[in-house]
N, C-alpha and C. Protein backbone atom coordinates (compact mmCIF):
# COMPACT_ATOMS: atom_id res chain seq x y z
N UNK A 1 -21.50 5.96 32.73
CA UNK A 1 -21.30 5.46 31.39
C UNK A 1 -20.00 6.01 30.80
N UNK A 2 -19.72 7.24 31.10
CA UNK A 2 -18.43 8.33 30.53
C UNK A 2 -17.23 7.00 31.11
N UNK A 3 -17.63 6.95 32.26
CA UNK A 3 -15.97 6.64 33.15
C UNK A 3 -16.44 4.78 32.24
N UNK A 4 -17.26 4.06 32.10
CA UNK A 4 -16.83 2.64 31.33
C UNK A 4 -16.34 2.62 30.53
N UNK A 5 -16.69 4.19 29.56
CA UNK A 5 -16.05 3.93 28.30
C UNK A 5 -14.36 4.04 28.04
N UNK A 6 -14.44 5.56 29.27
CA UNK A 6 -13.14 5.37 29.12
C UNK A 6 -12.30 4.30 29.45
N UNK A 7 -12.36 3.49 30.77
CA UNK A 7 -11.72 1.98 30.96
C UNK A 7 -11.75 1.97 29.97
N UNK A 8 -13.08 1.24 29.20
CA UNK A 8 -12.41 0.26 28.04
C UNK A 8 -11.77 0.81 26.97
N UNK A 9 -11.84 2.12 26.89
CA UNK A 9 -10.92 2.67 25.78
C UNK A 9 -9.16 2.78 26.04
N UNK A 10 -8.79 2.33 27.23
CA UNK A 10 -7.42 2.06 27.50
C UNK A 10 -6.79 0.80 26.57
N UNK A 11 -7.70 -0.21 26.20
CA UNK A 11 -7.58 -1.17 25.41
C UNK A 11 -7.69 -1.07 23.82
N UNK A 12 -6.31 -0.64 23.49
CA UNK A 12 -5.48 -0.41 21.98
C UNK A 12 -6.36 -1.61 21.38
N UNK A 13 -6.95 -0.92 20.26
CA UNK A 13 -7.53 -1.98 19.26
C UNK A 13 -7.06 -1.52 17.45
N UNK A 14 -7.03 -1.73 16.74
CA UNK A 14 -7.05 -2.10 15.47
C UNK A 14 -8.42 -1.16 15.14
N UNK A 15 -8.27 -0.61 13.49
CA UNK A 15 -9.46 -0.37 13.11
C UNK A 15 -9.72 -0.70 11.74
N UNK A 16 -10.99 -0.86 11.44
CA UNK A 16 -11.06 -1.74 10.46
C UNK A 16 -12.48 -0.64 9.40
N UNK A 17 -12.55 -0.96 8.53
CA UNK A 17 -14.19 -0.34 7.81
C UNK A 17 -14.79 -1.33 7.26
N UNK A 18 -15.78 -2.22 7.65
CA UNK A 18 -16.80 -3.01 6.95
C UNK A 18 -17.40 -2.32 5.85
N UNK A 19 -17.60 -2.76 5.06
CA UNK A 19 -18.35 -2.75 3.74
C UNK A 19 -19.52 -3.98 3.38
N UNK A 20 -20.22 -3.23 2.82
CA UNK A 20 -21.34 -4.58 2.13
C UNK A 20 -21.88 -4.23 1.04
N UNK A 21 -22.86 -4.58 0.70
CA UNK A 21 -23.54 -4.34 -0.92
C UNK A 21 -24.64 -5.35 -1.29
N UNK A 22 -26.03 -5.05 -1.29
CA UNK A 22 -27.00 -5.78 -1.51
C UNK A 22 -26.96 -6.34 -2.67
N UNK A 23 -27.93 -7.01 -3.17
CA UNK A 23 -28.25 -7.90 -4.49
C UNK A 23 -28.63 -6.71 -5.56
N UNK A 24 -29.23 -5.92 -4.75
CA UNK A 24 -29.49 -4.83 -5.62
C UNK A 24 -28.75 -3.61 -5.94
N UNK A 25 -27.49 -3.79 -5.59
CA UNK A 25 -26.98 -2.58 -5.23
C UNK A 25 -26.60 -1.42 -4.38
N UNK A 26 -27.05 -1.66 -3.84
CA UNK A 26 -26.91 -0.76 -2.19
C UNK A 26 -25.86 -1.05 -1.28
N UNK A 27 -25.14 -0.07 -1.47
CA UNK A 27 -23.88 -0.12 -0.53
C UNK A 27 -23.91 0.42 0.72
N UNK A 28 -23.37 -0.38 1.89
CA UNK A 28 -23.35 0.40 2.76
C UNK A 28 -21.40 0.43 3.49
N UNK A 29 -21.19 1.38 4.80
CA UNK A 29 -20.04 1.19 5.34
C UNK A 29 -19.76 1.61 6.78
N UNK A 30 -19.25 0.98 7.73
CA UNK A 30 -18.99 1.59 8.85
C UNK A 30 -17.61 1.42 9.23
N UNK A 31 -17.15 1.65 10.16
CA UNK A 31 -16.37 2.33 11.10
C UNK A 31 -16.28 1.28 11.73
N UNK A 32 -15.01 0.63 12.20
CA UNK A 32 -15.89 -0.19 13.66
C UNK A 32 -13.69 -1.04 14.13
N UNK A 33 -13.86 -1.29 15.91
CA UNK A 33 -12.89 -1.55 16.24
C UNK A 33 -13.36 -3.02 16.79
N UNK A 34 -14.12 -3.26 16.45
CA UNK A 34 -14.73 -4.60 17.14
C UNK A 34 -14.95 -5.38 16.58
N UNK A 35 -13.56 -6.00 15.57
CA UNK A 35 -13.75 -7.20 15.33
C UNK A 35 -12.59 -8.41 15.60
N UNK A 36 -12.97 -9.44 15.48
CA UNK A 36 -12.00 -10.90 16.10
C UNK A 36 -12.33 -11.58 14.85
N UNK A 37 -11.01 -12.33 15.10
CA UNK A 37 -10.96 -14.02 14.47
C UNK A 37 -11.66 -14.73 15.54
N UNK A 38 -12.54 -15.30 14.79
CA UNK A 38 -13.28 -16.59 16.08
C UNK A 38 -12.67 -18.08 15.87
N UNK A 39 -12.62 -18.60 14.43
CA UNK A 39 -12.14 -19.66 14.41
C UNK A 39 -11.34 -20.10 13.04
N UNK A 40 -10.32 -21.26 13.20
CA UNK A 40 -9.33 -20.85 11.64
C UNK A 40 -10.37 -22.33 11.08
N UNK A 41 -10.67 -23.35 11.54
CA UNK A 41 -11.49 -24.10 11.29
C UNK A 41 -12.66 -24.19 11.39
N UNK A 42 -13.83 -24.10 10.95
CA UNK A 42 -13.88 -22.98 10.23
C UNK A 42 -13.55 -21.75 9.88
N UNK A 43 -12.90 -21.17 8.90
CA UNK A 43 -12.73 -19.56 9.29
C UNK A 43 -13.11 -18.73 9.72
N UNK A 44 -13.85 -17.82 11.40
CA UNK A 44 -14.94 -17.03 11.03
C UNK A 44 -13.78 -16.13 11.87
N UNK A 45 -15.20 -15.04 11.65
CA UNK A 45 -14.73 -13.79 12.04
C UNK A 45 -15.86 -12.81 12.65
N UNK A 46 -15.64 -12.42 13.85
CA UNK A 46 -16.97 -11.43 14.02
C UNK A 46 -16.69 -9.76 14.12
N UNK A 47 -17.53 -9.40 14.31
CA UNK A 47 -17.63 -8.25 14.51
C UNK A 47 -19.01 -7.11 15.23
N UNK A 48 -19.03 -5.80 15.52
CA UNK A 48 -20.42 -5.55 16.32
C UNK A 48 -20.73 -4.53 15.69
N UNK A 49 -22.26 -4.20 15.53
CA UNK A 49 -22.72 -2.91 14.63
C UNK A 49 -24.06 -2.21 15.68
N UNK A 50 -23.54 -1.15 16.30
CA UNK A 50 -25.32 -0.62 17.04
C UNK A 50 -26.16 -1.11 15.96
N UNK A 51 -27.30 -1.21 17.40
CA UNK A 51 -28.73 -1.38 16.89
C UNK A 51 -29.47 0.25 16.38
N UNK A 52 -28.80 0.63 16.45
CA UNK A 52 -29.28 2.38 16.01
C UNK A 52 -28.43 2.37 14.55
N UNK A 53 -27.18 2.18 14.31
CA UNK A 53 -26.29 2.70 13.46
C UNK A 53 -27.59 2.36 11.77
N UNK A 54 -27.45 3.60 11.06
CA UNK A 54 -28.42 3.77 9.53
C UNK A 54 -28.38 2.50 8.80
N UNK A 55 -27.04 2.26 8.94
CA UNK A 55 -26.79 1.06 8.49
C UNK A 55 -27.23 -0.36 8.49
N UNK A 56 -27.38 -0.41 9.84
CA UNK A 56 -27.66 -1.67 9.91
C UNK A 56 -28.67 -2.76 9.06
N UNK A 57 -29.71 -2.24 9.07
CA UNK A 57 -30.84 -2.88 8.05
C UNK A 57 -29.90 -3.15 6.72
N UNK A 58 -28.97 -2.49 6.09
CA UNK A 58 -28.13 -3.10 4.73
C UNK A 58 -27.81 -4.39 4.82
N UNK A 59 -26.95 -3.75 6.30
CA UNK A 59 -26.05 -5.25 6.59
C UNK A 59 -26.67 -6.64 7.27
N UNK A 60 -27.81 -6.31 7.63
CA UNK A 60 -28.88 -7.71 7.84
C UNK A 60 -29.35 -7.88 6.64
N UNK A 61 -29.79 -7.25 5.62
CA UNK A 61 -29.93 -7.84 4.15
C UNK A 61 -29.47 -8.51 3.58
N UNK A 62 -28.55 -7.72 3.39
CA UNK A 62 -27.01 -8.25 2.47
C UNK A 62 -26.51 -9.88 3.03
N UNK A 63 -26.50 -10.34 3.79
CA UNK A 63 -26.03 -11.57 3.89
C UNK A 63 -24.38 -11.86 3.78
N UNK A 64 -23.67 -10.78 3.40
CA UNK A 64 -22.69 -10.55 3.38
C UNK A 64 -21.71 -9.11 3.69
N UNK A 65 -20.08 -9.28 3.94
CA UNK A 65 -19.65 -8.28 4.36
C UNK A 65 -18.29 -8.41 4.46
N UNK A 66 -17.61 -7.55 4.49
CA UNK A 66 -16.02 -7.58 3.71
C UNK A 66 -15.28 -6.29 5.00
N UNK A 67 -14.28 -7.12 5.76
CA UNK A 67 -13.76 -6.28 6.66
C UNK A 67 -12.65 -5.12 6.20
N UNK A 68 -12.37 -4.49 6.08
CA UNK A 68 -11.14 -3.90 5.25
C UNK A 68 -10.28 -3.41 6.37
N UNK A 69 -9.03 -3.49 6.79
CA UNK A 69 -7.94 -3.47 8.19
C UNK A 69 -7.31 -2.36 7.40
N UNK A 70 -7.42 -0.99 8.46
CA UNK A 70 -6.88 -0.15 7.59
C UNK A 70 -5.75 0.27 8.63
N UNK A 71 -4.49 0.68 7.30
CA UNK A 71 -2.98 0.88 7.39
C UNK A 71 -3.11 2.29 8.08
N UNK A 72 -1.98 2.59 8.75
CA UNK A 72 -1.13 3.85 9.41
C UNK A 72 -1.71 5.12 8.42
N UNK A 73 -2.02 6.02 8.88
CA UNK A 73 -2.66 7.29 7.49
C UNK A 73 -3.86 7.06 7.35
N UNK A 74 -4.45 6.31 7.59
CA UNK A 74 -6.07 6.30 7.05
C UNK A 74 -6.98 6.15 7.90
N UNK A 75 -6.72 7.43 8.46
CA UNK A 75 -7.54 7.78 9.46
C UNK A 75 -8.26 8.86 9.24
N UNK A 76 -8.25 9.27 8.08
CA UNK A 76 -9.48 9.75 7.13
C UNK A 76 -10.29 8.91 6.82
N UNK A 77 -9.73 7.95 6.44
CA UNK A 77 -10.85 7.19 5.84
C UNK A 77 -11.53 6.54 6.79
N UNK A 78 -11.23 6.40 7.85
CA UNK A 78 -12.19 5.81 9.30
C UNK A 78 -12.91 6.78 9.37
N UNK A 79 -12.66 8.03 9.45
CA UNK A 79 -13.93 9.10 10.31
C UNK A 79 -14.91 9.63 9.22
N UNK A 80 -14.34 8.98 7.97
CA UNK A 80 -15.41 9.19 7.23
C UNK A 80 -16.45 8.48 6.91
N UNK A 81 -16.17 6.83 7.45
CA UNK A 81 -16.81 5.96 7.23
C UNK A 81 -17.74 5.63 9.09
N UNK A 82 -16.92 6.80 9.53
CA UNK A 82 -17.71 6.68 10.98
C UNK A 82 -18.68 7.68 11.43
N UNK A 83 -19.23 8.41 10.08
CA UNK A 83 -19.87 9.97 10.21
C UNK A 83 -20.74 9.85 8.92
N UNK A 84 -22.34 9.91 9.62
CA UNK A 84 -23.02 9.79 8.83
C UNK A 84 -23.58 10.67 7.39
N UNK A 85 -23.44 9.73 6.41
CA UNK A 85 -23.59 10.76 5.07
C UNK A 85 -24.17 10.12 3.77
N UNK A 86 -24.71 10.91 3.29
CA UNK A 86 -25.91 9.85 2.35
C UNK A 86 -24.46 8.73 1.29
N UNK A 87 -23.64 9.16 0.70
CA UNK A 87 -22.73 8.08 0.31
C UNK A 87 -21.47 8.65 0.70
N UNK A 88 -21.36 7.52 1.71
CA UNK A 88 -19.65 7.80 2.22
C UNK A 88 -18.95 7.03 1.27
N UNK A 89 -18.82 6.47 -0.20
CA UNK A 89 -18.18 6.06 -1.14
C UNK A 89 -17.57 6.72 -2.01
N UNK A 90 -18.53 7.74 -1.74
CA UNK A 90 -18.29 9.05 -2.98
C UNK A 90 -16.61 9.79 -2.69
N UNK A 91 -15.99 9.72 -4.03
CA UNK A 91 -14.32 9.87 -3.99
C UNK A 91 -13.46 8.73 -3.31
N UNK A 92 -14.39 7.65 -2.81
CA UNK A 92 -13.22 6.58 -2.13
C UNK A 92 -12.58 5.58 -3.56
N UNK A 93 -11.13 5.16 -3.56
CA UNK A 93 -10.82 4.62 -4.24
C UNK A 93 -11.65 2.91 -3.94
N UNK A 94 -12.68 2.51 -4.44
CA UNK A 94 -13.23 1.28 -4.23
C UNK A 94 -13.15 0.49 -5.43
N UNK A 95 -12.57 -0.96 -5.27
CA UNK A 95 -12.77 -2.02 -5.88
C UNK A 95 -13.74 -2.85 -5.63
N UNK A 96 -13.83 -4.33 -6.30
CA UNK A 96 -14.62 -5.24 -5.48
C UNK A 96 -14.02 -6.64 -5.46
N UNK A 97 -14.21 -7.05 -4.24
CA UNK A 97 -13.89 -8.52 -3.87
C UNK A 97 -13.94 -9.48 -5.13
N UNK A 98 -13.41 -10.12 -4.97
CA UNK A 98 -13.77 -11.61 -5.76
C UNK A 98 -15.06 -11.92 -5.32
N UNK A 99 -15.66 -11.86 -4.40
CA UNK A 99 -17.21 -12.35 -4.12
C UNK A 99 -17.80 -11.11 -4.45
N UNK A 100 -17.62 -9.96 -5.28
CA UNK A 100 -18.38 -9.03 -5.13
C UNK A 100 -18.63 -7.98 -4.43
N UNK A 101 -18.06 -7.61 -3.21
CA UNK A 101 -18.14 -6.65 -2.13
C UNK A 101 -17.24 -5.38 -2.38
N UNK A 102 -17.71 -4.52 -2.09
CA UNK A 102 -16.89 -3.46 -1.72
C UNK A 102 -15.68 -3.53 -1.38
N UNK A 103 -14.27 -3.51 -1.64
CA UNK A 103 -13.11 -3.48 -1.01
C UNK A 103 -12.38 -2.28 -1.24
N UNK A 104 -11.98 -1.51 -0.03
CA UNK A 104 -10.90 0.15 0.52
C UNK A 104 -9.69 -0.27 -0.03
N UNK A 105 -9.21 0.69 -1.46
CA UNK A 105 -7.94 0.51 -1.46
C UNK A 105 -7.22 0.84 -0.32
N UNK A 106 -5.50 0.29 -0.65
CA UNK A 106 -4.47 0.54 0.45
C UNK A 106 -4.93 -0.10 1.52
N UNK A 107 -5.61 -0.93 2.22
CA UNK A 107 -5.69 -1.43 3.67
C UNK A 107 -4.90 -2.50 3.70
N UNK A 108 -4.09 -2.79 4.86
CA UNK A 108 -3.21 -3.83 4.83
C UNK A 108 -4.37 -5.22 4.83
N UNK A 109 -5.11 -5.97 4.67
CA UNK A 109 -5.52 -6.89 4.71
C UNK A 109 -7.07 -6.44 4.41
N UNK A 110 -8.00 -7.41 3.77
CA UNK A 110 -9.42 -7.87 3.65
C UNK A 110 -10.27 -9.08 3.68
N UNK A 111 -11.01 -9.31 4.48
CA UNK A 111 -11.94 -10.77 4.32
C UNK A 111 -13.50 -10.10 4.24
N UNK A 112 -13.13 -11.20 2.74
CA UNK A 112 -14.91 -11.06 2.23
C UNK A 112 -15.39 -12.15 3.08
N UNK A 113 -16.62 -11.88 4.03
CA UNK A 113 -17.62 -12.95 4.51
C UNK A 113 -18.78 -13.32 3.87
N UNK A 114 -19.33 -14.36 4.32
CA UNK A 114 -20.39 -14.62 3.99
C UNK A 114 -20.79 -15.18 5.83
N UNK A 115 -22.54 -14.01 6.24
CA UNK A 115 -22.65 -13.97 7.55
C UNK A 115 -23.47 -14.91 7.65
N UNK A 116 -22.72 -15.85 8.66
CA UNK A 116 -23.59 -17.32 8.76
C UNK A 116 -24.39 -17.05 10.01
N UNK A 117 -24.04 -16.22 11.05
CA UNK A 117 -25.29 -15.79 12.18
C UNK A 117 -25.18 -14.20 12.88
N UNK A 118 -26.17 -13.90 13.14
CA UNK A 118 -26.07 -12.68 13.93
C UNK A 118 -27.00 -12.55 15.21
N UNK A 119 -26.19 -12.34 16.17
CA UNK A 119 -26.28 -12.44 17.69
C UNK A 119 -26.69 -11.00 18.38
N UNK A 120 -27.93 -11.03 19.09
CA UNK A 120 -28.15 -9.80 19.87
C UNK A 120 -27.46 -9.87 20.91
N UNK A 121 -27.11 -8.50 21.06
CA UNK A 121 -25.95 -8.76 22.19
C UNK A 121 -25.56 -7.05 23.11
N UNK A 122 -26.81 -6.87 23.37
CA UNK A 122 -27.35 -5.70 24.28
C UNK A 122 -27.77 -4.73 23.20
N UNK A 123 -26.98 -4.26 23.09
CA UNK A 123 -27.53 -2.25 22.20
C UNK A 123 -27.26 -2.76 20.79
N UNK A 124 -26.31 -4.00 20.62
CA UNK A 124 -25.68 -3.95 19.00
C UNK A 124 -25.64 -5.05 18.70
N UNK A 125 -26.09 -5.77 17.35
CA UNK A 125 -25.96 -6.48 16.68
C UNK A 125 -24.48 -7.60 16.45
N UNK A 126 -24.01 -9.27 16.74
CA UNK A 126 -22.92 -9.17 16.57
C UNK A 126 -22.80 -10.52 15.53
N UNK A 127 -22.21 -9.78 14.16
CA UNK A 127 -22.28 -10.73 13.21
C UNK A 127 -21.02 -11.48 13.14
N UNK A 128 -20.93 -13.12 12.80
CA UNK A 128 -20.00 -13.75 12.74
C UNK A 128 -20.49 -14.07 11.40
N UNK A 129 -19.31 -13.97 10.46
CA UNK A 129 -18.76 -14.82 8.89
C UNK A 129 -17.98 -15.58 8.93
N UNK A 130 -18.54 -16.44 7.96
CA UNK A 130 -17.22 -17.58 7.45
C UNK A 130 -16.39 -16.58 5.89
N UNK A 131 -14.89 -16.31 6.27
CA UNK A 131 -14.30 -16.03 5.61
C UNK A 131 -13.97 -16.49 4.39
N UNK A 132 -14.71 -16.08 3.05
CA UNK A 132 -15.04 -16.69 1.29
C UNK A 132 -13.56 -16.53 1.28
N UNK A 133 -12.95 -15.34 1.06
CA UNK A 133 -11.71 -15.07 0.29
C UNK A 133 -10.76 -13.69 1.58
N UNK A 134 -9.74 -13.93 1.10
CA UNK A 134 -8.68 -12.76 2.00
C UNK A 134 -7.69 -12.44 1.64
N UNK A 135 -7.48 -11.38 2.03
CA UNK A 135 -5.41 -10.98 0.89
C UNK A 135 -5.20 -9.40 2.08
N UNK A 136 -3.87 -9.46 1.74
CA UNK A 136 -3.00 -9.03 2.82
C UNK A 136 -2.11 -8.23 1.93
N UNK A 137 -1.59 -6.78 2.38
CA UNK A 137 -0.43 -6.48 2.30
C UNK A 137 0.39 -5.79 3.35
N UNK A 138 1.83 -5.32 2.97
CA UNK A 138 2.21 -4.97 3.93
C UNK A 138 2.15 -3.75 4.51
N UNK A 139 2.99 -2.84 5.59
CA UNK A 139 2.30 -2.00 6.06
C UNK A 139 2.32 -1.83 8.01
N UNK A 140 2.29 -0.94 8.16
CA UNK A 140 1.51 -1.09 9.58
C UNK A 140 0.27 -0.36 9.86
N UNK A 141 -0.52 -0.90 10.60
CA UNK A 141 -1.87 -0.56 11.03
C UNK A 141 -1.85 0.52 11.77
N UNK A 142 -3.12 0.58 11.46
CA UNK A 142 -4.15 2.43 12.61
C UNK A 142 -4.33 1.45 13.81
N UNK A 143 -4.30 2.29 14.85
CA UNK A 143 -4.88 1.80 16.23
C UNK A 143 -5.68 2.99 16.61
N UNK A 144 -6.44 2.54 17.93
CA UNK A 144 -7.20 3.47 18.56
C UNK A 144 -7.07 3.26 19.73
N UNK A 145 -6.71 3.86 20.50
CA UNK A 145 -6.10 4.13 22.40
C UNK A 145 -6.74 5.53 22.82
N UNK A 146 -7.43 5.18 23.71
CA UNK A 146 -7.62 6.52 24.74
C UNK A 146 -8.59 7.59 23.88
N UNK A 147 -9.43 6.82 22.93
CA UNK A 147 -10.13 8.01 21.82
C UNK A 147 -9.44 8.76 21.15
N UNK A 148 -8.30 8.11 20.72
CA UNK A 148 -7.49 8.76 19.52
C UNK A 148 -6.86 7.79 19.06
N UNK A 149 -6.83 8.64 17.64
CA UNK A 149 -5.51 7.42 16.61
C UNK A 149 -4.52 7.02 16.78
N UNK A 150 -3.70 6.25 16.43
CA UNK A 150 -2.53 6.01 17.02
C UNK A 150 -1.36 5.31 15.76
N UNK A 151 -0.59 5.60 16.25
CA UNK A 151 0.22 4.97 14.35
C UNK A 151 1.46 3.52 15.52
N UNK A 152 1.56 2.57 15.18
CA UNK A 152 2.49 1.53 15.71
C UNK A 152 3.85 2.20 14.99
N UNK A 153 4.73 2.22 16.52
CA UNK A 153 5.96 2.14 16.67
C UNK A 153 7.04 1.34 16.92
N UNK A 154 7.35 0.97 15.50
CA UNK A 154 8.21 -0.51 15.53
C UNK A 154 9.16 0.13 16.58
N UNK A 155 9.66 -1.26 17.58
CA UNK A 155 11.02 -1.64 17.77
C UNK A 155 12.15 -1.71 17.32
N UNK A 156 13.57 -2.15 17.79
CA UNK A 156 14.47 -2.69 16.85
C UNK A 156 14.33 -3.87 17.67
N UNK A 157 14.65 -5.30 16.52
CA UNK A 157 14.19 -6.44 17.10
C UNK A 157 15.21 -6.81 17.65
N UNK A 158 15.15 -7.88 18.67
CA UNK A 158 15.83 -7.97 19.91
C UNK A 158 16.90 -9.51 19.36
């Protein structure tokens, strides 16, 4: 299991913090490098959550969920949202979506979803949204290579 993970951890991904928030209030947040654009027609977008992670039961509630793509430096704010704690909100600069959701200041980009299905898909849960609303700024992104952070190193363009 050690030696799969590492393979697949040779594969530089993006990291992102989902957010959600019930009808009632209940916020939840994770950590997570596993998400895609699935389609621009419709817009969706997926992503994967263990079937263990505390969380999960929020985010099958909630019906909704808001990706937040976080910038170069905020890689605090990943390991805090990747380490379990009764409110990992507490001191985060949080707004909310136009639909209502939780949104991480400073992340270069956000899409609020609304989760139209969720797929078992061995150990973890894998939810696809149709993307309500999205906004972008600039910036460069956190990566994750080899079980560590990683900051993108522009080029000079050719």
């Amino acid at each position: 299991m050690r030696s799969l993970r590492e393979a697949l951890g040779q594969f530089a991904t993006g990291v992102a913090v989902v957010t959600t928030a019930t009808a009632g209030g209940e916020r939840a947040g994770v950590t997570v490098n596993s998400f895609s654009s699935v389609s621009l027609d419709p817009p969706l977008v997926l992503w994967c959550l263990s079937d263990r992670a505390p969380s999960a039961p929020v985010f099958l509630r909630a019906g909704r969920f808001a990706v937040n793509i976080l910038a170069a430096g905020q890689d605090e704010l990943s390991r805090r949202f990747s380490t379990p704690a009764p409110d990992k909100f507490a001191g985060v600069d949080v707004q909310a979506t136009p639909t209502g959701l939780p949104m991480l200041a400073g992340t270069l980009a956000t899409f609020s979803c609304r989760t139209v299905t969720v797929h078992a898909g061995g150990d973890h849960h894998i939810f696809v949204g149709e993307v309500e609303h999205h906004q972008r700024s600039g910036g460069e992104p956190l990566l994750f290579h080899s079980g560590r952070y990683r900051e993108f190193a522009s080029s000079p363009a050719w």
